[in-house]
C-alpha atoms as a PDB file:
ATOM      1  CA  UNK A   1     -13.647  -6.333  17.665  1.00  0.00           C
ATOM      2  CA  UNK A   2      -9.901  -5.629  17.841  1.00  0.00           C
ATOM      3  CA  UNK A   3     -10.427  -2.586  16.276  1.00  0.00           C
ATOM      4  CA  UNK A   4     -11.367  -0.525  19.023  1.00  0.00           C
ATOM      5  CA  UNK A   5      -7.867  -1.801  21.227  1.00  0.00           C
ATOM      6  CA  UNK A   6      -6.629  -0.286  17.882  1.00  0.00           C
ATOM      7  CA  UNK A   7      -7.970   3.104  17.510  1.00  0.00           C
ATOM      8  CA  UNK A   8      -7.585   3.699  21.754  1.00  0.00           C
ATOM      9  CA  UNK A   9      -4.072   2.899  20.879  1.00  0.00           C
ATOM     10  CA  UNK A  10      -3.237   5.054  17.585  1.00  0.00           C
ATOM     11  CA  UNK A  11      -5.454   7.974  19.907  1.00  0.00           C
ATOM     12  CA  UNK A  12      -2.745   6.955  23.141  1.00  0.00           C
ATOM     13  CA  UNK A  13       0.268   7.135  20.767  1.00  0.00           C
ATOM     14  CA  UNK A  14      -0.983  10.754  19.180  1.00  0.00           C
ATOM     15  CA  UNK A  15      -1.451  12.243  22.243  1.00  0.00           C
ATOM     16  CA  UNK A  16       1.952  11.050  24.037  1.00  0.00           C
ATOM     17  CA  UNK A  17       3.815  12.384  20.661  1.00  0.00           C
ATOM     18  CA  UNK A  18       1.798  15.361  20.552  1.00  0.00           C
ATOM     19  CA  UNK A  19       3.088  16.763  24.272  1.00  0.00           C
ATOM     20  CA  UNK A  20       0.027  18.912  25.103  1.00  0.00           C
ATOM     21  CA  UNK A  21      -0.242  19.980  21.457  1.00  0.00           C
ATOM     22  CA  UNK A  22      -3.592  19.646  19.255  1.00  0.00           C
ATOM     23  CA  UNK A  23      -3.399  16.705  17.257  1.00  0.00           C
ATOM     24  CA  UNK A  24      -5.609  17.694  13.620  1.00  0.00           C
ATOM     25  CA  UNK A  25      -4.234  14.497  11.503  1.00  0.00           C
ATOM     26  CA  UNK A  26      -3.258  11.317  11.838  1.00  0.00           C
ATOM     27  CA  UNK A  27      -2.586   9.166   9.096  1.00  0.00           C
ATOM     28  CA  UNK A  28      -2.378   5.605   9.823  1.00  0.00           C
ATOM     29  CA  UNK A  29      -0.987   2.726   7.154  1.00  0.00           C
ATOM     30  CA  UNK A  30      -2.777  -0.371   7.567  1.00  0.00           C
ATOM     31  CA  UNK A  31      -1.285  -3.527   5.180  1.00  0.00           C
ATOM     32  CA  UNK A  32      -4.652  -5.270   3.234  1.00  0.00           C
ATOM     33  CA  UNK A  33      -3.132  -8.450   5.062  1.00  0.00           C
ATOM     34  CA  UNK A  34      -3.259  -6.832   8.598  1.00  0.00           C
ATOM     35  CA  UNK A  35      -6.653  -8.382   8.911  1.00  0.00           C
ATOM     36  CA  UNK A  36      -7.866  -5.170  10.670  1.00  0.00           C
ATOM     37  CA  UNK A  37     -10.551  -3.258   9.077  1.00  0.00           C
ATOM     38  CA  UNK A  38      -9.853  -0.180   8.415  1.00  0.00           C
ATOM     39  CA  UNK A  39     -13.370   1.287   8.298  1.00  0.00           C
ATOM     40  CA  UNK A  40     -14.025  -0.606  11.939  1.00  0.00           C
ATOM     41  CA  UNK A  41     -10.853   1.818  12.859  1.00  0.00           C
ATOM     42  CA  UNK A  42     -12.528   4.804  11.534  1.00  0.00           C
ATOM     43  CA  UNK A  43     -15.567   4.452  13.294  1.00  0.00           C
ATOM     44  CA  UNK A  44     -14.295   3.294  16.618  1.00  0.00           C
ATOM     45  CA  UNK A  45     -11.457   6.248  16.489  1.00  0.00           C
ATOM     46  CA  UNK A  46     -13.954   8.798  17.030  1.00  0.00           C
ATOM     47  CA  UNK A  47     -15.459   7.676  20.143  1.00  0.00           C
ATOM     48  CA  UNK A  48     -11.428   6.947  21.468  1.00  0.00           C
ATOM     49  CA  UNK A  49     -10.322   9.833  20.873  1.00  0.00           C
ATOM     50  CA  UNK A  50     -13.112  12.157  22.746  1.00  0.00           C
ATOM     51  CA  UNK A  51     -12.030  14.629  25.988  1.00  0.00           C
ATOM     52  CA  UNK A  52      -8.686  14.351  24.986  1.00  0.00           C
ATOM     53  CA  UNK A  53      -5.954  16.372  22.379  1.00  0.00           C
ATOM     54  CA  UNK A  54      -7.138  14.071  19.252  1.00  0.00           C
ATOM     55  CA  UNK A  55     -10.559  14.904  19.508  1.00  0.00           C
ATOM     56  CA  UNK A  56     -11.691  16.145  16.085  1.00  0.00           C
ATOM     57  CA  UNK A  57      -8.789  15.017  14.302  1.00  0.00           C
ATOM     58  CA  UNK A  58      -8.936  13.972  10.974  1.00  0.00           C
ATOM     59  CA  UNK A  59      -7.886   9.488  10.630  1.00  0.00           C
ATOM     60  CA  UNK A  60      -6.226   8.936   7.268  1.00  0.00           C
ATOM     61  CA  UNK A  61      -5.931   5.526   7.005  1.00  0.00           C
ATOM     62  CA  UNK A  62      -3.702   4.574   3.586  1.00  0.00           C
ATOM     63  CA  UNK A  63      -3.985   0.948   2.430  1.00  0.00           C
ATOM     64  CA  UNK A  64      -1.162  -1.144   1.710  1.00  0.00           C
ATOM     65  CA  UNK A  65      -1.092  -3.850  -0.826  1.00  0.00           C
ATOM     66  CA  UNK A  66       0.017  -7.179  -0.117  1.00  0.00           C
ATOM     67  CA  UNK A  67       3.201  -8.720  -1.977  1.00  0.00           C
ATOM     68  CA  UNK A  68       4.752 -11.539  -1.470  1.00  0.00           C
ATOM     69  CA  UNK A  69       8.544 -12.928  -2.745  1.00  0.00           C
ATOM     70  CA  UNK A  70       8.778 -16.643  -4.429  1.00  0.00           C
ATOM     71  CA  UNK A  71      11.302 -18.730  -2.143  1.00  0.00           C
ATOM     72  CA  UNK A  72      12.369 -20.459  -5.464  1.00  0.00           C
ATOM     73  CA  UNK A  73      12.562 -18.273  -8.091  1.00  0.00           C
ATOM     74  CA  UNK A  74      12.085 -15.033  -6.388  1.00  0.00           C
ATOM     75  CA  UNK A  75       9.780 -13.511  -8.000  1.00  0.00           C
ATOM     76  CA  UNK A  76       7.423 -10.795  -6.349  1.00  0.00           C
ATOM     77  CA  UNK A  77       3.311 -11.403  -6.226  1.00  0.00           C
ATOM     78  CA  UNK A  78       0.872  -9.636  -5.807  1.00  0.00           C
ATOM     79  CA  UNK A  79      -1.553 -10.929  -2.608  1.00  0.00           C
ATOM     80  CA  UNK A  80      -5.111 -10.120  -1.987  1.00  0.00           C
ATOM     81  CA  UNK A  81      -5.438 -12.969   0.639  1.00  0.00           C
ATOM     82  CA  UNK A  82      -2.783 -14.259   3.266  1.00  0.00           C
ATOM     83  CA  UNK A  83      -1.683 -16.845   0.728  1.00  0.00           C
ATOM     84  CA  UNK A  84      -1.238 -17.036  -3.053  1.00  0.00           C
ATOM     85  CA  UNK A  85       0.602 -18.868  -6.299  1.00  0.00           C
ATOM     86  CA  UNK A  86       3.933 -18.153  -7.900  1.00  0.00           C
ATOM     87  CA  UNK A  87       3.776 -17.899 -11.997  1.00  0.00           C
ATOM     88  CA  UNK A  88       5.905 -20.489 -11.150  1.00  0.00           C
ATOM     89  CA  UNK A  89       3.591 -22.712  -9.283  1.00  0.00           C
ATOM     90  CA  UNK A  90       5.239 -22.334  -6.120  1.00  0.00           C
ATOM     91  CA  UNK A  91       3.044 -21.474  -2.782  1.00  0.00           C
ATOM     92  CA  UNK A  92       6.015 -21.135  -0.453  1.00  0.00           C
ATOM     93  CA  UNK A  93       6.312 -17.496  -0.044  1.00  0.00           C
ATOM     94  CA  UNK A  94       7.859 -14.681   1.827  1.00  0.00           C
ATOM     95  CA  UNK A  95       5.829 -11.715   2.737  1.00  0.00           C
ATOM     96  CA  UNK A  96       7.531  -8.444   1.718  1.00  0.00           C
ATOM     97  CA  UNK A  97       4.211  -6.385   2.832  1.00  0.00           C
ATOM     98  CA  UNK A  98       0.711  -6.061   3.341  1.00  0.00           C
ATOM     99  CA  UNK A  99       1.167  -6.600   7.154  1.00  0.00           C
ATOM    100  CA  UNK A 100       1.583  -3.213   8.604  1.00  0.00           C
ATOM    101  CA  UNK A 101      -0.071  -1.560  10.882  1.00  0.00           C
ATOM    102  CA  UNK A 102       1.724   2.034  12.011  1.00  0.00           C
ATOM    103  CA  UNK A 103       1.006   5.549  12.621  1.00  0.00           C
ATOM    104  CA  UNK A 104       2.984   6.809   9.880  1.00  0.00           C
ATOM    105  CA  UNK A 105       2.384  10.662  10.409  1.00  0.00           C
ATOM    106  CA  UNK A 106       0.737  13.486  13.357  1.00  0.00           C
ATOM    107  CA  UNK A 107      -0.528  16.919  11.907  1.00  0.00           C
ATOM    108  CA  UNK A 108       0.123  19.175  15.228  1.00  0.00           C
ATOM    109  CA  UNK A 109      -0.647  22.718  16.101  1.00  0.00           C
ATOM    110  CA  UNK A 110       0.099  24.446  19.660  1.00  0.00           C
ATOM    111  CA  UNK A 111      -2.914  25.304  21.956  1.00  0.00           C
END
């Protein structure tokens, strides 16, 4: 489960941002074409993020859609899967997002 090497690293890159500060939020944006899960993430960012300044912090995860551009006619679609269909009939596309995986935001408060 590559979740977990997730979540230790989302806890890792809260506490280096938060310098000794109490970390009470972190939103993360994971793309619906990421291929992680984001409830996996929830679960194992609890257990990461005991004994040190994210413990008890709140994960927001927000979902990003996947959309893809037409190399023809370039025209945006909509993806649910890693691959899709232009109106057009084209398959050939470019992936605009759906992919990301970031800590967007840290909710901090001094100790």
């Amino acid at each position: 489960m590559h979740e977990f090497g997730i979540a230790q690293e989302v806890v890792a890159i809260a506490e280096e941002r938060a310098s000794g500060r109490r970390v009470t939020r972190v939103v993360l944006e994971v793309g619906k074409l990421s291929g992680v899960l984001p409830d996996a993430v929830r679960f194992c960012f609890d257990v990461c993020a005991e004994d040190t300044v994210v413990a008890g912090a709140v994960l927001e995860i927000i979902e990003t859609p996947g959309l893809g551009r037409c190399r023809t006619c370039g025209a945006d679609v909509p993806l649910t899967r890693p691959f899709g269909q232009c109106a057009c009939g084209n398959t050939d596309l470019e992936w605009i997002a759906g992919d990301e995986l970031r800590v967007r935001e840290l909710e901090l408060i001094d100790v």
